[in-house]
C-alpha atoms as a PDB file:
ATOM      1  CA  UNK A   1     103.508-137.952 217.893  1.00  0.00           C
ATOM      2  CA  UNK A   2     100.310-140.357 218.872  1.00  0.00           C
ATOM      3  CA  UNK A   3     100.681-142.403 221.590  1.00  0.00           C
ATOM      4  CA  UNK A   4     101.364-146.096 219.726  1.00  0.00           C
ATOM      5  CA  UNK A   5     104.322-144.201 217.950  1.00  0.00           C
ATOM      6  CA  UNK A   6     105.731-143.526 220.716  1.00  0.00           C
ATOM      7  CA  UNK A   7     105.029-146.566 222.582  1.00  0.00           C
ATOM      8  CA  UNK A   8     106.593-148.887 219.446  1.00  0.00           C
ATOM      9  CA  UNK A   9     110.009-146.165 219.643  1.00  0.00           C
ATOM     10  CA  UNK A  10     110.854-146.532 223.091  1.00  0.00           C
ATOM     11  CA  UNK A  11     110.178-150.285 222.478  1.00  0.00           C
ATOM     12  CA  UNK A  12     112.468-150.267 219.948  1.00  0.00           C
ATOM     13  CA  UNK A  13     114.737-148.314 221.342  1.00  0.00           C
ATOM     14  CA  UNK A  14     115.141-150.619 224.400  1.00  0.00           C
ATOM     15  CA  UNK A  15     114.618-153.724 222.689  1.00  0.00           C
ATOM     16  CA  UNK A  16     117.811-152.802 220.512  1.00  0.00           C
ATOM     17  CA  UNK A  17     120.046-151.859 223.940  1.00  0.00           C
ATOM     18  CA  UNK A  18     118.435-155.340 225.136  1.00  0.00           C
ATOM     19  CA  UNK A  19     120.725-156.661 222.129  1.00  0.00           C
ATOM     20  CA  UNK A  20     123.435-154.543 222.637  1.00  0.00           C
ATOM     21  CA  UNK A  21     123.606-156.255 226.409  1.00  0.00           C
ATOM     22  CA  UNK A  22     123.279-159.261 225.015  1.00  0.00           C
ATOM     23  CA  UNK A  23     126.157-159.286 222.062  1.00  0.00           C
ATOM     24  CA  UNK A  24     128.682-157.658 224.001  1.00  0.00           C
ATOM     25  CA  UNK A  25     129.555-160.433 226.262  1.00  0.00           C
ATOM     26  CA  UNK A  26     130.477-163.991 225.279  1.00  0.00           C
ATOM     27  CA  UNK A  27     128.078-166.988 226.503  1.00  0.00           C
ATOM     28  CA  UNK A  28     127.996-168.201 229.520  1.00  0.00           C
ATOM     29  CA  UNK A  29     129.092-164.767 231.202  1.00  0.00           C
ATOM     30  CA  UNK A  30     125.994-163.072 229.325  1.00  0.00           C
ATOM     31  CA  UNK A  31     123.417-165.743 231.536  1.00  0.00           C
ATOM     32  CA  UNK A  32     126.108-164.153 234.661  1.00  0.00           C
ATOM     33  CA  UNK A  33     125.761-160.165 233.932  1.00  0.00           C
ATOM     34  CA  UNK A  34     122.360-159.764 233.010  1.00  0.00           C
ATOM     35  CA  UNK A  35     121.579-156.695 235.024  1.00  0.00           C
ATOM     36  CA  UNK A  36     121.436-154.703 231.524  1.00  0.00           C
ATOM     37  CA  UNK A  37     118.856-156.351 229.795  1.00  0.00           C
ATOM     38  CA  UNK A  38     116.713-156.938 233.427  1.00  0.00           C
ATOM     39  CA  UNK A  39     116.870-152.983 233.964  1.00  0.00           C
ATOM     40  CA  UNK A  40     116.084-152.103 230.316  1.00  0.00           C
ATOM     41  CA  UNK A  41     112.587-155.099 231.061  1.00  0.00           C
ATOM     42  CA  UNK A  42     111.932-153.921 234.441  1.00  0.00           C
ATOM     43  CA  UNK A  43     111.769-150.265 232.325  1.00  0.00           C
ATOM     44  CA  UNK A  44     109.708-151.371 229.527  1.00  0.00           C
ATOM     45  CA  UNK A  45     107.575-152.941 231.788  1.00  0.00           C
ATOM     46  CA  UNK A  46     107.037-149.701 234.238  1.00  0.00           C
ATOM     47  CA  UNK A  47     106.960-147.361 231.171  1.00  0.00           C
ATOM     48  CA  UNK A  48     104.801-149.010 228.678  1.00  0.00           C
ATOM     49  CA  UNK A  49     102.859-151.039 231.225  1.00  0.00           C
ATOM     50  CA  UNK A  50     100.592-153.516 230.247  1.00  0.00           C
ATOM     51  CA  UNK A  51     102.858-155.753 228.247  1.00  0.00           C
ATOM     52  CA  UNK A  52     105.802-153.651 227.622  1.00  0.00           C
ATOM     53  CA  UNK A  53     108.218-155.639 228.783  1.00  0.00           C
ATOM     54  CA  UNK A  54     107.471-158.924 226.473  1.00  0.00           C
ATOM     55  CA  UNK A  55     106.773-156.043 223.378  1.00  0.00           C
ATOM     56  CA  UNK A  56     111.024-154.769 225.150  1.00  0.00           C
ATOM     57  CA  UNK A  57     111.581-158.431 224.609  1.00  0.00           C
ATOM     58  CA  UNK A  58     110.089-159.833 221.578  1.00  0.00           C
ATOM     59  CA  UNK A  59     112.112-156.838 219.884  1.00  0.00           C
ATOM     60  CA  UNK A  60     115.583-157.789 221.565  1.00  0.00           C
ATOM     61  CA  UNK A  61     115.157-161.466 221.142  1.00  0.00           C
ATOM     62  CA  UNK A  62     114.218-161.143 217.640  1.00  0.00           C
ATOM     63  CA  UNK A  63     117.543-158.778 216.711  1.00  0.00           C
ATOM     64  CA  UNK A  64     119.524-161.430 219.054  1.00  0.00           C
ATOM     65  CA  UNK A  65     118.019-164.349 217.472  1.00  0.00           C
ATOM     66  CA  UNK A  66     119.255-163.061 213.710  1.00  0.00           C
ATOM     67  CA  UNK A  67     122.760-162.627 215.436  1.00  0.00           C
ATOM     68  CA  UNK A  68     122.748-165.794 216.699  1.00  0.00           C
ATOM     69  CA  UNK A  69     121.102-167.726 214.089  1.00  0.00           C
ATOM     70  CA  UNK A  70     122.130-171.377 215.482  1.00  0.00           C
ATOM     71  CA  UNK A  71     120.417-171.002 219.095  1.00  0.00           C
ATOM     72  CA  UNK A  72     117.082-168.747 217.375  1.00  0.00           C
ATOM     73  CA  UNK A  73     115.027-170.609 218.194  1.00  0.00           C
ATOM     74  CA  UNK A  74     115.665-170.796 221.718  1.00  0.00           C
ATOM     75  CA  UNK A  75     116.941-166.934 222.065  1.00  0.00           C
ATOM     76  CA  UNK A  76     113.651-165.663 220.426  1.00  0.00           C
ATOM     77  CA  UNK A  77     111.447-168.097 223.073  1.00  0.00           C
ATOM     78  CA  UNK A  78     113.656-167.127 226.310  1.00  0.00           C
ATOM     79  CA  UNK A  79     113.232-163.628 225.486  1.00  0.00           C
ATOM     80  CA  UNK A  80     109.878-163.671 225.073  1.00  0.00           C
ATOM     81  CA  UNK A  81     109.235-165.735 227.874  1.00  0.00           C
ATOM     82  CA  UNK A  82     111.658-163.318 230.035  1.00  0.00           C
ATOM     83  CA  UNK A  83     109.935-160.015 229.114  1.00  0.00           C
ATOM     84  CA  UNK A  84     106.461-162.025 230.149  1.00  0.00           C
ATOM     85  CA  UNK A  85     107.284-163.248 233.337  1.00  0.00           C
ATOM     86  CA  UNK A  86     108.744-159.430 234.074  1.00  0.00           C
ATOM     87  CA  UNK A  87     105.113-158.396 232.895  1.00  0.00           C
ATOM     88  CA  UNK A  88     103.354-161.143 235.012  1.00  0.00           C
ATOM     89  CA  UNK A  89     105.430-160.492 238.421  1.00  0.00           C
ATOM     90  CA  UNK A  90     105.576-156.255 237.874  1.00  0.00           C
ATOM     91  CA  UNK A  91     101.180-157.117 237.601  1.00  0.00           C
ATOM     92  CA  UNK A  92     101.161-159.999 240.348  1.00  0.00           C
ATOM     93  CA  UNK A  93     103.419-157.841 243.079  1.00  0.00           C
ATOM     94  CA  UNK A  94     101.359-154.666 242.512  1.00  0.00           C
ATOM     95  CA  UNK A  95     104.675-152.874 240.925  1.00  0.00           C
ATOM     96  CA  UNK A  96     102.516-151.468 238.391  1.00  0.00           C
ATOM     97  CA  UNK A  97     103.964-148.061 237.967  1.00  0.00           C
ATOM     98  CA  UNK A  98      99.927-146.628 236.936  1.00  0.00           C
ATOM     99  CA  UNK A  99      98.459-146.030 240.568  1.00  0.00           C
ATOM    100  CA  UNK A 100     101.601-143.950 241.491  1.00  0.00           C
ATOM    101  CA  UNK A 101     102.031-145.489 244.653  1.00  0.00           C
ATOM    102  CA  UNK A 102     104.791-148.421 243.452  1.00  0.00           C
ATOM    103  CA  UNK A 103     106.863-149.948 246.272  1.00  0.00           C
ATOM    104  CA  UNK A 104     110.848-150.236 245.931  1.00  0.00           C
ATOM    105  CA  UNK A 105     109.654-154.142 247.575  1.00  0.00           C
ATOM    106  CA  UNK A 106     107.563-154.587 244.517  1.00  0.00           C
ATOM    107  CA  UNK A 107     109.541-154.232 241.756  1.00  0.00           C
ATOM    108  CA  UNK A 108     112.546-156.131 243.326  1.00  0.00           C
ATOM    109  CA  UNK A 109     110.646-159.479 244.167  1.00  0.00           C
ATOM    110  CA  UNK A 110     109.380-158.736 240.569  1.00  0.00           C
ATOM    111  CA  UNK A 111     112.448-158.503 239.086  1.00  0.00           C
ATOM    112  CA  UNK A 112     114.586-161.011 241.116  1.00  0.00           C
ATOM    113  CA  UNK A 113     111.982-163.572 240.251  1.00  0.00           C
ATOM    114  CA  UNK A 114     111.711-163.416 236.960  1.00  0.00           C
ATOM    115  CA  UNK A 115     115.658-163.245 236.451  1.00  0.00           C
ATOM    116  CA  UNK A 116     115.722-166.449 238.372  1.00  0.00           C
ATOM    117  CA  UNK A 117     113.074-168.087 236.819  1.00  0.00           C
ATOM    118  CA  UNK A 118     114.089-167.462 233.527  1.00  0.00           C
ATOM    119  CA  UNK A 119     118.106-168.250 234.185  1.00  0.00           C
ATOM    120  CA  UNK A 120     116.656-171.850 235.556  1.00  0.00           C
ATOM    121  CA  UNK A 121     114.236-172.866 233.080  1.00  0.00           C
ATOM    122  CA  UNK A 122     116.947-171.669 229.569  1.00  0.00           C
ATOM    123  CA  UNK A 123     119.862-173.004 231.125  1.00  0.00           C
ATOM    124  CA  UNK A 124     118.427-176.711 232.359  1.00  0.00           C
ATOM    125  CA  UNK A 125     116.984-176.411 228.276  1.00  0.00           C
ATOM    126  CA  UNK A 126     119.671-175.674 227.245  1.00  0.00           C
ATOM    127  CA  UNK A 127     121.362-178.677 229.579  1.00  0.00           C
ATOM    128  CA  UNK A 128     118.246-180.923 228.268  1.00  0.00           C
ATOM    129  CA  UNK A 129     119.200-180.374 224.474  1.00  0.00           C
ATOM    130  CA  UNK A 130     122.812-180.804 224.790  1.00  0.00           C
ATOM    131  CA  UNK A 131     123.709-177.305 223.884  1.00  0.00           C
ATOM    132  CA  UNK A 132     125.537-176.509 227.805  1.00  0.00           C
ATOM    133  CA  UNK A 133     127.126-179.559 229.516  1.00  0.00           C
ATOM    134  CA  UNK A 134     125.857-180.067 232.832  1.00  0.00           C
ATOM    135  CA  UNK A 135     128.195-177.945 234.900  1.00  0.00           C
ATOM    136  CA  UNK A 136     127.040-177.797 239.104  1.00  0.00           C
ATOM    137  CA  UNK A 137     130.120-175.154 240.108  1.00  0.00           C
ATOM    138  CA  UNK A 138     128.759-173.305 236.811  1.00  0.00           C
ATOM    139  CA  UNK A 139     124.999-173.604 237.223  1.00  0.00           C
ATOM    140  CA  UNK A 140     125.335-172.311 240.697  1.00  0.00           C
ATOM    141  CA  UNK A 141     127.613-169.382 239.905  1.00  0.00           C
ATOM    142  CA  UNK A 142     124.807-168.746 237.356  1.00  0.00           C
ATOM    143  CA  UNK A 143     121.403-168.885 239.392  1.00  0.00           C
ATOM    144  CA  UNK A 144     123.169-166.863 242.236  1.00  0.00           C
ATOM    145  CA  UNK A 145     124.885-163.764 239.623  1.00  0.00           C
ATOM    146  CA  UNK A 146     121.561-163.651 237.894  1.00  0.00           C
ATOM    147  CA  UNK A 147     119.404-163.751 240.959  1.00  0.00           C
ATOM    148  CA  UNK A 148     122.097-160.940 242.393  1.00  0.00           C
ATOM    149  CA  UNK A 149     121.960-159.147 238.948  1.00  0.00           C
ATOM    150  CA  UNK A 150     117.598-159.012 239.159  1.00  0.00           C
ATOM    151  CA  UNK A 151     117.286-157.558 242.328  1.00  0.00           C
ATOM    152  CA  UNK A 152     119.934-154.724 241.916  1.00  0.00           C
ATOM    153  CA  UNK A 153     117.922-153.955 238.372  1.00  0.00           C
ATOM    154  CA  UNK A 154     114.703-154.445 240.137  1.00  0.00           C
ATOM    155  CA  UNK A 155     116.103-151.481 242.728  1.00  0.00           C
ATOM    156  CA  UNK A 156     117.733-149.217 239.823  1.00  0.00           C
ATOM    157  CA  UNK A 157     114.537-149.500 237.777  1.00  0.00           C
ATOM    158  CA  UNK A 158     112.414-148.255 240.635  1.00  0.00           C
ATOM    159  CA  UNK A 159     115.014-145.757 241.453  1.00  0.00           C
ATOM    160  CA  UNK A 160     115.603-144.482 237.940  1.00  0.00           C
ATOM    161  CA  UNK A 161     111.574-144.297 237.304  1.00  0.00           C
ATOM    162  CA  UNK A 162     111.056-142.716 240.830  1.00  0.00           C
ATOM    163  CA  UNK A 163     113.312-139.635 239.901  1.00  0.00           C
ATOM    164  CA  UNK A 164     113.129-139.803 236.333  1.00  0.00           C
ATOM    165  CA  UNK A 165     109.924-140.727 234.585  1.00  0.00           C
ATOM    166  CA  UNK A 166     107.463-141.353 236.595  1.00  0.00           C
ATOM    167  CA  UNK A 167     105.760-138.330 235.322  1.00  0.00           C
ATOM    168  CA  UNK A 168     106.199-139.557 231.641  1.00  0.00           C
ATOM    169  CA  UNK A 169     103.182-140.960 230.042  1.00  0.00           C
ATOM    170  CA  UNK A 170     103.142-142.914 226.965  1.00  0.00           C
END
């Protein structure tokens, strides 16, 4: 199988578990238990590298978005957005999986990040738009569970491609 078919499978592949994540749980608790769709990003972006976790994304939060056809708009952008920030911080922290020599450190920051980054910026949207009422007790449960919820994907994604596939190329 050439390398771009394989590439665009495990892409699909993980951007469709990325939905499965996503669906299972009713909103707000899917902002809360994210670790999921952050492990299935932080692996796109390790396995595929250079933008595989927005390609992981684009895919998830296109199959969520026609789900959830009254919040597309914003479930296709967040996605997006998510999968590039895990791209941007996996690049920025050196967690690139290519040289072989990835820090644990790397990939957590990475991760963590991101999750917090993107749980701020969708749910104050969502706040701005009037889609969420402005909650404190809730918004703070949320930024901490996701934060929480990053950093132990950032740590099972550098675990899980340590042992299991750091040896696969795609």
């Amino acid at each position: 199988m050439p390398a771009n078919a394989r590439r665009i499978a495990l892409a699909t592949l993980l951007g469709v578990l990325v939905f499965l994540s996503k669906v299972i749980l009713p909103s707000p608790l899917d902002k809360m238990f994210i670790l999921p769709q952050a492990l299935l990003l932080a692996l796109g972006g390790l396995l595929l590298r250079r933008m595989g976790a927005t390609y992981v994304a684009t895919i998830g939060g296109a199959v969520t978005a026609m789900w959830r056809p009254e919040f597309a708009l914003f479930t296709f952008g967040f996605a997006v957005l998510y999968g590039f920030f895990v791209d941007l911080f996996i690049f920025t922290f050196k967690a690139d999986a290519a040289k072989g020599d990835m820090k644990p450190r790397g990939v957590v920051i990475a991760i963590t990040l991101s999750t917090a980054l993107i749980g701020i910026l969708s749910f104050y949207t969502s706040v701005l738009f009037g889609l969420l009422p402005r909650n404190p007790p809730v918004e703070v449960v949320i930024l901490i569970a996701g934060t929480l919820n990053g950093a132990v994907a950032g740590y099972l994604a550098y675990i899980i491609w340590k042992r299991y596939l750091k040896n696969i190329k795609f």
